[in-house]
PDB file of N, CA and C in Angstrom:
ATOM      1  N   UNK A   1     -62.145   2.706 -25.122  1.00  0.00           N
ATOM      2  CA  UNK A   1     -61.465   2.155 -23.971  1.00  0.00           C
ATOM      3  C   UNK A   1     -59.991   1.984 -24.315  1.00  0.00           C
ATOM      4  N   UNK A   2     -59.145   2.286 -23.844  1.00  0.00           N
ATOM      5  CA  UNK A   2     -57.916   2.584 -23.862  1.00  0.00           C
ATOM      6  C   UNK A   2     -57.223   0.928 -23.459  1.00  0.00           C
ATOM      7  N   UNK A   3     -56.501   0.460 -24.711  1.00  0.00           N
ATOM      8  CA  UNK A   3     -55.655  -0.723 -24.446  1.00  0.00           C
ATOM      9  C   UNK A   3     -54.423  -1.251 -23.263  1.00  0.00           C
ATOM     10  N   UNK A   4     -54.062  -0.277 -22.501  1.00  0.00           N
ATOM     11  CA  UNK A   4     -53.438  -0.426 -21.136  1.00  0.00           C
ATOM     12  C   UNK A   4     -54.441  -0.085 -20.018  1.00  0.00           C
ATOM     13  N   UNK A   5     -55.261  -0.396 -19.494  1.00  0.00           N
ATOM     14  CA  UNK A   5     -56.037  -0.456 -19.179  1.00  0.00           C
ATOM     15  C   UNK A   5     -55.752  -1.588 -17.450  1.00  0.00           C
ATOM     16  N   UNK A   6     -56.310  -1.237 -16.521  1.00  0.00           N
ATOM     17  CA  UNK A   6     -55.750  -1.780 -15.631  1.00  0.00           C
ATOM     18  C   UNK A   6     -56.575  -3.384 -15.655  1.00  0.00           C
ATOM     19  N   UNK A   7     -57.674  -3.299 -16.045  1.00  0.00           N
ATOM     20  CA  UNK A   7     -57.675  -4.925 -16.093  1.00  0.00           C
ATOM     21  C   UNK A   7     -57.002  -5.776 -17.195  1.00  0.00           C
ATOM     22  N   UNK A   8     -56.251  -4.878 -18.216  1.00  0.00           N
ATOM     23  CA  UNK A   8     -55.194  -5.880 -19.511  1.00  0.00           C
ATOM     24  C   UNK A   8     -54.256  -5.860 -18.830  1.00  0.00           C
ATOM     25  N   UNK A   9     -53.777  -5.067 -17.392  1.00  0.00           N
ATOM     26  CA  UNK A   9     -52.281  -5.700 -16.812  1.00  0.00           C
ATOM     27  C   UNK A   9     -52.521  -6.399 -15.290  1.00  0.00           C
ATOM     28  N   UNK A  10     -53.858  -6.670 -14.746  1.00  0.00           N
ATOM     29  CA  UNK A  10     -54.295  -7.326 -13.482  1.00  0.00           C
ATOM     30  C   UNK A  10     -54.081  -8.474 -13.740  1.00  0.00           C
ATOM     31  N   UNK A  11     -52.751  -8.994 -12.254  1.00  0.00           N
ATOM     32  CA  UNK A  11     -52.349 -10.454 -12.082  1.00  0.00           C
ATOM     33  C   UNK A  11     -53.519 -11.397 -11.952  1.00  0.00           C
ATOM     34  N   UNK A  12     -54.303 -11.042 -11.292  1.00  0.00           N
ATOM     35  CA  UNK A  12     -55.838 -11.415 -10.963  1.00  0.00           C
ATOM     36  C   UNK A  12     -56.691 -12.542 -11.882  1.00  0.00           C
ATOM     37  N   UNK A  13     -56.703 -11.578 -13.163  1.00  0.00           N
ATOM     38  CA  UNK A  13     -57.324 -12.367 -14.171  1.00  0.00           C
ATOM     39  C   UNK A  13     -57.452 -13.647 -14.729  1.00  0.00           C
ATOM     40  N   UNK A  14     -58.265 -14.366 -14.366  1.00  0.00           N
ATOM     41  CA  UNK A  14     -57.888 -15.484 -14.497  1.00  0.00           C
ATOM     42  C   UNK A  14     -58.614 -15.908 -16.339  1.00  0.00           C
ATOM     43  N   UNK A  15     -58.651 -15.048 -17.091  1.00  0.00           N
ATOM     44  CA  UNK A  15     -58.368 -15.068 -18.280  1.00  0.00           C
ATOM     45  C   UNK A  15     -57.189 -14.821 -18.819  1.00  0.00           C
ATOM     46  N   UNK A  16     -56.447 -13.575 -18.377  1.00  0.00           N
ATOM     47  CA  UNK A  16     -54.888 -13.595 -19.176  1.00  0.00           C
ATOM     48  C   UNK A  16     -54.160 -14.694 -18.557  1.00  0.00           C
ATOM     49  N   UNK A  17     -54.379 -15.079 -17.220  1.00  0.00           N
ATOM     50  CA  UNK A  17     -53.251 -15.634 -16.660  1.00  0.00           C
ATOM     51  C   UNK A  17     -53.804 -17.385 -16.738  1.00  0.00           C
ATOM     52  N   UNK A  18     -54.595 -17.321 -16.711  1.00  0.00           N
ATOM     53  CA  UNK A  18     -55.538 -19.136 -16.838  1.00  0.00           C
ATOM     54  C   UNK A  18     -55.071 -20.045 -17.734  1.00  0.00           C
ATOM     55  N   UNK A  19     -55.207 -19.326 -19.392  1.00  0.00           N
ATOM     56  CA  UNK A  19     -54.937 -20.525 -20.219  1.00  0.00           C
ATOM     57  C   UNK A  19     -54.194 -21.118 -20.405  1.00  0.00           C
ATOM     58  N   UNK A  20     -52.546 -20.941 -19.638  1.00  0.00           N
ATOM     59  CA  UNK A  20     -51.615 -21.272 -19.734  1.00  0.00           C
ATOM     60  C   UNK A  20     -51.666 -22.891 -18.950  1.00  0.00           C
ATOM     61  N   UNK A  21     -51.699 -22.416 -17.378  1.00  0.00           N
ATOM     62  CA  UNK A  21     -51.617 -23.887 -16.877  1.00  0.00           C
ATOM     63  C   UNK A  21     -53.150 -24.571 -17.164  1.00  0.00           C
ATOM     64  N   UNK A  22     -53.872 -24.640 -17.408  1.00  0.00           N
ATOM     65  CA  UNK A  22     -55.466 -24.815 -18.172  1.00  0.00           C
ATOM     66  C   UNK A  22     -54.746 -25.509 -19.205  1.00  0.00           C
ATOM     67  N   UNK A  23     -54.404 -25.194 -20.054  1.00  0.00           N
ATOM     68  CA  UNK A  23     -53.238 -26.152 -21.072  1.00  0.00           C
ATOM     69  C   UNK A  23     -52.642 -27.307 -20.639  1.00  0.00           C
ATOM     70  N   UNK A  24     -51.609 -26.886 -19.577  1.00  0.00           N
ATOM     71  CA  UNK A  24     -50.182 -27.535 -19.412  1.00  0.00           C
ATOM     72  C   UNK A  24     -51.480 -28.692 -18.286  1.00  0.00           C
ATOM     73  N   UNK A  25     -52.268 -28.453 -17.417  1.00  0.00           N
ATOM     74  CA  UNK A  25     -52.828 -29.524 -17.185  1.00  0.00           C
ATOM     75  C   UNK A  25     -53.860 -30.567 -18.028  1.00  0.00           C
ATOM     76  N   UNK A  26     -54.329 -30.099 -19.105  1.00  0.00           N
ATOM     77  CA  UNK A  26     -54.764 -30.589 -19.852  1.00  0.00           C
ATOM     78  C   UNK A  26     -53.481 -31.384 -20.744  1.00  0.00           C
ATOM     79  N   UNK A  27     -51.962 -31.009 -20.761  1.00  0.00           N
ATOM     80  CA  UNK A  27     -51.432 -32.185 -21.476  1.00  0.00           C
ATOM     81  C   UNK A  27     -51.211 -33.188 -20.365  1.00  0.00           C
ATOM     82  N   UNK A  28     -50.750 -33.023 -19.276  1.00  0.00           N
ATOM     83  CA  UNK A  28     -50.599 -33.214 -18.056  1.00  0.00           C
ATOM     84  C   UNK A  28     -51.205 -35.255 -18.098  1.00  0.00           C
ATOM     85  N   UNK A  29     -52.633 -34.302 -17.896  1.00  0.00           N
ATOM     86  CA  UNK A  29     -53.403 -35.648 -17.656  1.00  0.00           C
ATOM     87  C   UNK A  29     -53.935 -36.563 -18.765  1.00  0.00           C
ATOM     88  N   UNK A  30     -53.942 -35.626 -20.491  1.00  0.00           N
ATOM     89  CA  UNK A  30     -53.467 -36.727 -21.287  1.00  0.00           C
ATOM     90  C   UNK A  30     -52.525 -37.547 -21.030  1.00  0.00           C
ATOM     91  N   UNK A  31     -51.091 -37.032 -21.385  1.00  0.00           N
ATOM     92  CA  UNK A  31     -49.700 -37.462 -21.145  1.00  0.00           C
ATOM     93  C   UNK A  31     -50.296 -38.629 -19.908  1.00  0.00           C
ATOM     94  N   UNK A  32     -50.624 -38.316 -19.150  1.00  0.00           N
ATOM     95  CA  UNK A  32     -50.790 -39.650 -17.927  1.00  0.00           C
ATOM     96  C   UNK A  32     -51.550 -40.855 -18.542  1.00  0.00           C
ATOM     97  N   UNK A  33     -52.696 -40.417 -19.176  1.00  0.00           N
ATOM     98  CA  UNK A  33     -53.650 -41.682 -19.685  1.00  0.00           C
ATOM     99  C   UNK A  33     -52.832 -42.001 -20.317  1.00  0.00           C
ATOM    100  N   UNK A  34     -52.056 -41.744 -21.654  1.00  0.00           N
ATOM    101  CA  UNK A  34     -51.180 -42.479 -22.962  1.00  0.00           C
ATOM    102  C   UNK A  34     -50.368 -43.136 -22.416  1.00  0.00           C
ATOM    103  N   UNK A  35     -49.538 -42.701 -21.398  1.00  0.00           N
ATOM    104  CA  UNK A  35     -48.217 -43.346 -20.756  1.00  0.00           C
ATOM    105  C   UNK A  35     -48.346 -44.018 -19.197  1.00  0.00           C
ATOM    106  N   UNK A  36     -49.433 -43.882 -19.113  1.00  0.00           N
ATOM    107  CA  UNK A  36     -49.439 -44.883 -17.535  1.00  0.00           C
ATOM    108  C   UNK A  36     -50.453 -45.511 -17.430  1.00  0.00           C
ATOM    109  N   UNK A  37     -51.758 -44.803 -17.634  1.00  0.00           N
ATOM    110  CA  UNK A  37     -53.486 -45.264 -17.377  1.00  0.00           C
ATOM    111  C   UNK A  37     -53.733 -46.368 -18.489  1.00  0.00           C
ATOM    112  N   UNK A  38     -53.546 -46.189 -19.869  1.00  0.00           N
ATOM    113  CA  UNK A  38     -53.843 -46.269 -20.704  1.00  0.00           C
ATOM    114  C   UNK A  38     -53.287 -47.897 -20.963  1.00  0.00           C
ATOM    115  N   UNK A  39     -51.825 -48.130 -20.449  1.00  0.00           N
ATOM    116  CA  UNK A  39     -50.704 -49.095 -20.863  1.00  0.00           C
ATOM    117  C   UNK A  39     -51.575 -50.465 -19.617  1.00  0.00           C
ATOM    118  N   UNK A  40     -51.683 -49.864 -18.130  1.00  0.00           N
ATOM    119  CA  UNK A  40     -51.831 -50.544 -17.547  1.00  0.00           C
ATOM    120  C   UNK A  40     -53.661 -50.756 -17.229  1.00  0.00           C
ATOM    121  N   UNK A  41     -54.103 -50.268 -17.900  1.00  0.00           N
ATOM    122  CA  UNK A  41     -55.689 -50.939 -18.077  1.00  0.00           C
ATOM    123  C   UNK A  41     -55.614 -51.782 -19.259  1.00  0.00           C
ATOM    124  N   UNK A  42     -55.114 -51.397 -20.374  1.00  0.00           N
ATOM    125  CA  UNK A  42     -54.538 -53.057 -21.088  1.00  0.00           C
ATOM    126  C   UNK A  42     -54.563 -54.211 -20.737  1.00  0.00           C
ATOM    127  N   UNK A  43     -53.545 -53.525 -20.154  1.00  0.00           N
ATOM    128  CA  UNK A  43     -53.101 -54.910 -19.330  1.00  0.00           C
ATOM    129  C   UNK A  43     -53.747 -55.886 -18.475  1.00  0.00           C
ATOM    130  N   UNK A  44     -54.517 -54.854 -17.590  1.00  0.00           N
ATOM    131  CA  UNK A  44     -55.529 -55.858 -16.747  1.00  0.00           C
ATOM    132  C   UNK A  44     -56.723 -55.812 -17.789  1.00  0.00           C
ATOM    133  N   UNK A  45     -56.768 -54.998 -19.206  1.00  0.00           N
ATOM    134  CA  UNK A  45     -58.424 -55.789 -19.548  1.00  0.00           C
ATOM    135  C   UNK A  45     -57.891 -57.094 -20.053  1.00  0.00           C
ATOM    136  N   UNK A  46     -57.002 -57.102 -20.728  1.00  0.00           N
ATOM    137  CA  UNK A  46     -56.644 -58.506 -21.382  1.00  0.00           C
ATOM    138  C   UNK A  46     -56.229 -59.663 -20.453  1.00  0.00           C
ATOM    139  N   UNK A  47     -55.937 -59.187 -19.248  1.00  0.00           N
ATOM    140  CA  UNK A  47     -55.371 -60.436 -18.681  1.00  0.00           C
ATOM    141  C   UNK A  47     -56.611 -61.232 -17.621  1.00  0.00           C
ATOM    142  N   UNK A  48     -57.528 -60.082 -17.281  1.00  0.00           N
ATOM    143  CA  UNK A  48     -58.423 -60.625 -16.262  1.00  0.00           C
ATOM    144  C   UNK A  48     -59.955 -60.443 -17.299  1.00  0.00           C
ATOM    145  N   UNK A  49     -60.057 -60.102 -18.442  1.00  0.00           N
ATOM    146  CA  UNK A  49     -61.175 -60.005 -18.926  1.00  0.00           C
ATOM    147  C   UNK A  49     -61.365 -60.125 -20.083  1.00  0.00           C
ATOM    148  N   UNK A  50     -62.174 -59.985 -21.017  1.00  0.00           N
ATOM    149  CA  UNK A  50     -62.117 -60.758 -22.236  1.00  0.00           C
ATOM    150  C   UNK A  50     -63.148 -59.255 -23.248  1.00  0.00           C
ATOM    151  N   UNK A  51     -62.729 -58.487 -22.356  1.00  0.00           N
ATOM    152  CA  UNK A  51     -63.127 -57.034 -23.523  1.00  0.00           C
ATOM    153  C   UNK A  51     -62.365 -56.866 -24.730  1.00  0.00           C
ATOM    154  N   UNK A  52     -62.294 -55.359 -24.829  1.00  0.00           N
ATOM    155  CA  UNK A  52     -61.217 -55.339 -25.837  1.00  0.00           C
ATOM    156  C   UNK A  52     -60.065 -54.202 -25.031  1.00  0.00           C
ATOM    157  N   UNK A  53     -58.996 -53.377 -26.171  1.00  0.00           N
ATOM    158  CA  UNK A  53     -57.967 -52.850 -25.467  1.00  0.00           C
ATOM    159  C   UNK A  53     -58.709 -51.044 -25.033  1.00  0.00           C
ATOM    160  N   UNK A  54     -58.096 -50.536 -24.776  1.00  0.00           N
ATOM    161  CA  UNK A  54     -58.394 -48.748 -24.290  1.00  0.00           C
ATOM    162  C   UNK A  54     -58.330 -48.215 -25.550  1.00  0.00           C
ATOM    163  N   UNK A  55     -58.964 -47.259 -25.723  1.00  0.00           N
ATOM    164  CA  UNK A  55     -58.673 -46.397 -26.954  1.00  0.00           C
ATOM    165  C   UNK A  55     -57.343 -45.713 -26.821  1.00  0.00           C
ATOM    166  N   UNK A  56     -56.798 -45.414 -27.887  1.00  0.00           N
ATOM    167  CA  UNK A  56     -55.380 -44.694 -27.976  1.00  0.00           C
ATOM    168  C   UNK A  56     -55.728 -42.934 -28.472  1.00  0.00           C
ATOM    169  N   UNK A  57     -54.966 -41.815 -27.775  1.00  0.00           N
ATOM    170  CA  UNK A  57     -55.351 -41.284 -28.000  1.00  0.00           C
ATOM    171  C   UNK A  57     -54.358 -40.395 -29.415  1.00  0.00           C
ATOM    172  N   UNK A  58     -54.780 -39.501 -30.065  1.00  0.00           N
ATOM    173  CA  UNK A  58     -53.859 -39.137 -31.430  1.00  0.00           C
ATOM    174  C   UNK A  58     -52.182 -38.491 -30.973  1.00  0.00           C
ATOM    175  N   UNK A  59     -51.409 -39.091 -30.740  1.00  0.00           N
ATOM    176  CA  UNK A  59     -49.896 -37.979 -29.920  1.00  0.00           C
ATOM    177  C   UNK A  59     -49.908 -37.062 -30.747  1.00  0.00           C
ATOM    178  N   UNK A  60     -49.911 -37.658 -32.059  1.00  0.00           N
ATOM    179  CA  UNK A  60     -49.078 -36.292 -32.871  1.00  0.00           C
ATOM    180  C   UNK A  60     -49.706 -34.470 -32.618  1.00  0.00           C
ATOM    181  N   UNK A  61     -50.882 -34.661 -32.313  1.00  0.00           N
ATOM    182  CA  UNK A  61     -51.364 -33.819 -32.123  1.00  0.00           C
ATOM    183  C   UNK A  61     -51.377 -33.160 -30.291  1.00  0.00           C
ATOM    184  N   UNK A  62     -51.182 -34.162 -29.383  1.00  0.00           N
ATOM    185  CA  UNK A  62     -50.742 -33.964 -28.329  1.00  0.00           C
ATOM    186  C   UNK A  62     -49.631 -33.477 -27.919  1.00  0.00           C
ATOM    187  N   UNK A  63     -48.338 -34.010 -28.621  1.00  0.00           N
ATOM    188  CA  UNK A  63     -46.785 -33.705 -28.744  1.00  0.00           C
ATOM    189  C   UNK A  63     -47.174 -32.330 -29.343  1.00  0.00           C
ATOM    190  N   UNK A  64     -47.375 -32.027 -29.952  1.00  0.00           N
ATOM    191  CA  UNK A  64     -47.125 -30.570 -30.654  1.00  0.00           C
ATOM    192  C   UNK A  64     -47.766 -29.647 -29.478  1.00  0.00           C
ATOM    193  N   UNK A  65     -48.904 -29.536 -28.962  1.00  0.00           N
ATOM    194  CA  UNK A  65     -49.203 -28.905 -27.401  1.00  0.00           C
ATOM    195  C   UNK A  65     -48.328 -28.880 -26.782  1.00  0.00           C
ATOM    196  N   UNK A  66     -47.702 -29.935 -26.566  1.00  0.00           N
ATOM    197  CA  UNK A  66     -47.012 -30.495 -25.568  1.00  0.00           C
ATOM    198  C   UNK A  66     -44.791 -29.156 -25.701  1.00  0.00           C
ATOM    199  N   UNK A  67     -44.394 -29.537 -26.806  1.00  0.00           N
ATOM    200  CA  UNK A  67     -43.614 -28.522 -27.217  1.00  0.00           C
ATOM    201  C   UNK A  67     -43.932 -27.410 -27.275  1.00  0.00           C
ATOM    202  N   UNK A  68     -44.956 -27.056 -27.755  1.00  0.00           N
ATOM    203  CA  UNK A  68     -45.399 -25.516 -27.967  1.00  0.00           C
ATOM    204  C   UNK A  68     -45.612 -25.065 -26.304  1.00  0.00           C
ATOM    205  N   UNK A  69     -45.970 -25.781 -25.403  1.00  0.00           N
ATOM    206  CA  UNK A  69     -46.053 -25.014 -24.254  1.00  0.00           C
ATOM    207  C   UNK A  69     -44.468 -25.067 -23.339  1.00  0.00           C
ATOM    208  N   UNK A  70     -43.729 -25.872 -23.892  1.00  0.00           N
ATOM    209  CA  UNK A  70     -42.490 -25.700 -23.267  1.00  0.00           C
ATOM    210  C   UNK A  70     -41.292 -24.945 -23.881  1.00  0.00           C
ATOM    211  N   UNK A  71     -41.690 -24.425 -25.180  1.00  0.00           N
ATOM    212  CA  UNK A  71     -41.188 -23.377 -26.154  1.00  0.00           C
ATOM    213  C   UNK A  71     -41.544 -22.320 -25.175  1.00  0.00           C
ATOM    214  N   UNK A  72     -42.904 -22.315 -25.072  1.00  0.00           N
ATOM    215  CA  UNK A  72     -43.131 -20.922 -24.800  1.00  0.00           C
ATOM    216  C   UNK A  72     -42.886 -20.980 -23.426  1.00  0.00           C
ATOM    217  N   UNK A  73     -42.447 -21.628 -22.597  1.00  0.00           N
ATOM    218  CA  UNK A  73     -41.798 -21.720 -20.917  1.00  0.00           C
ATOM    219  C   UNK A  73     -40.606 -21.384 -21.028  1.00  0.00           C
ATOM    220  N   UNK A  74     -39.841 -21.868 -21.539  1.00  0.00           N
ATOM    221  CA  UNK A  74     -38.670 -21.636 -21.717  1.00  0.00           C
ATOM    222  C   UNK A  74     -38.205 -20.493 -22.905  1.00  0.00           C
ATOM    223  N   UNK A  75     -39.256 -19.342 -23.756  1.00  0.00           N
ATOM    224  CA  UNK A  75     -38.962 -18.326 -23.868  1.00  0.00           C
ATOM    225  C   UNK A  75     -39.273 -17.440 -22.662  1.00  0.00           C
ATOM    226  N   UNK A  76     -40.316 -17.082 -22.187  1.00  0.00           N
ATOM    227  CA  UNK A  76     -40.654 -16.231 -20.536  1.00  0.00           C
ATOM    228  C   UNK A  76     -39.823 -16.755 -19.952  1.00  0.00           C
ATOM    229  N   UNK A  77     -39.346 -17.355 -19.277  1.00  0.00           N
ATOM    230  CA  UNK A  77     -37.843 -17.603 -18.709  1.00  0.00           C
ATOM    231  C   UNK A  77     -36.278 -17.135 -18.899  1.00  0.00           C
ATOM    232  N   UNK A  78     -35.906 -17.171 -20.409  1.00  0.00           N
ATOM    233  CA  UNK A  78     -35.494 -16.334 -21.075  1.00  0.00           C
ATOM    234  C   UNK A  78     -35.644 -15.079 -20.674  1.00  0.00           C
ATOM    235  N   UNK A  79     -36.644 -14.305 -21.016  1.00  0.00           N
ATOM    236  CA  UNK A  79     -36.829 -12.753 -20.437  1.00  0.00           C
ATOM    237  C   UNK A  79     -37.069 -12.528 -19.275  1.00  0.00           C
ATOM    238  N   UNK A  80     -37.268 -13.103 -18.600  1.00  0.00           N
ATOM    239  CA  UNK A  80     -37.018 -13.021 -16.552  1.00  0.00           C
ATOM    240  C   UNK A  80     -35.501 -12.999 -16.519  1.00  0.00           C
ATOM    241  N   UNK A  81     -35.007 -13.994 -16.630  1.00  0.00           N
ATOM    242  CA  UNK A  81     -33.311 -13.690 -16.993  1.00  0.00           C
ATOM    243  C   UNK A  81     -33.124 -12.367 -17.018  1.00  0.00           C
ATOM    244  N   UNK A  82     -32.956 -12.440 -18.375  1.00  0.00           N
ATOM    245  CA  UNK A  82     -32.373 -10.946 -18.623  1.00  0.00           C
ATOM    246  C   UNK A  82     -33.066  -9.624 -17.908  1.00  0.00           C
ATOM    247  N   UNK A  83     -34.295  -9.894 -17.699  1.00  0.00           N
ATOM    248  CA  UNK A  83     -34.923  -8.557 -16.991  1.00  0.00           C
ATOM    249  C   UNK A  83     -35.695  -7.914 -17.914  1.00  0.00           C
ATOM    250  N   UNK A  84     -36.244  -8.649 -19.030  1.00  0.00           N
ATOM    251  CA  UNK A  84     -37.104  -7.743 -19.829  1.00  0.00           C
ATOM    252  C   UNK A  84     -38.441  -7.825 -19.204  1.00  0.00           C
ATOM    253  N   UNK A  85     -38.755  -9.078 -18.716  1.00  0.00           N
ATOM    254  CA  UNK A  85     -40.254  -9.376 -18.443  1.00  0.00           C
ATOM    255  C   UNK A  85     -40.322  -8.547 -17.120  1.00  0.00           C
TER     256      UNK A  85
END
């Protein structure tokens, strides 16, 4: 089977073209629990209840997703520019 192949260049695919935002929403809605969900269920467990706090989730390993997909946004952007892509 020949590597140019019309389903390795079909917009369609929602394998070549998926994992990208499949990613970027997966930091998405981390990023939301750590910095919004996460801060303000705290808050109301401790203030109205006598549980304990939310789990925290690991950044360092989130942040690095998190750059690596805006590296790679802002290289494809780059080559739309210029007209390579």
């Amino acid at each position: 089977m020949p590597c140019g192949g019309a389903g390795a260049v079909s917009p369609d695919s929602f394998f070549a073209a998926g994992w990208r935002p499949a990613a970027a929403w997966i930091c998405v809605i981390a990023l939301g629990y750590q910095l919004i969900a996460r801060p303000l269920g705290n808050w109301v467990i401790l203030n109205f209840t006598a549980l304990s706090q939310c789990p925290p989730l690991n950044d360092d390993s989130l942040m690095t997703l998190v750059m690596g997909l805006l590296g790679l946004g802002a290289y494809r952007t780059h080559e739309k520019v210029k007209g390579v892509a």
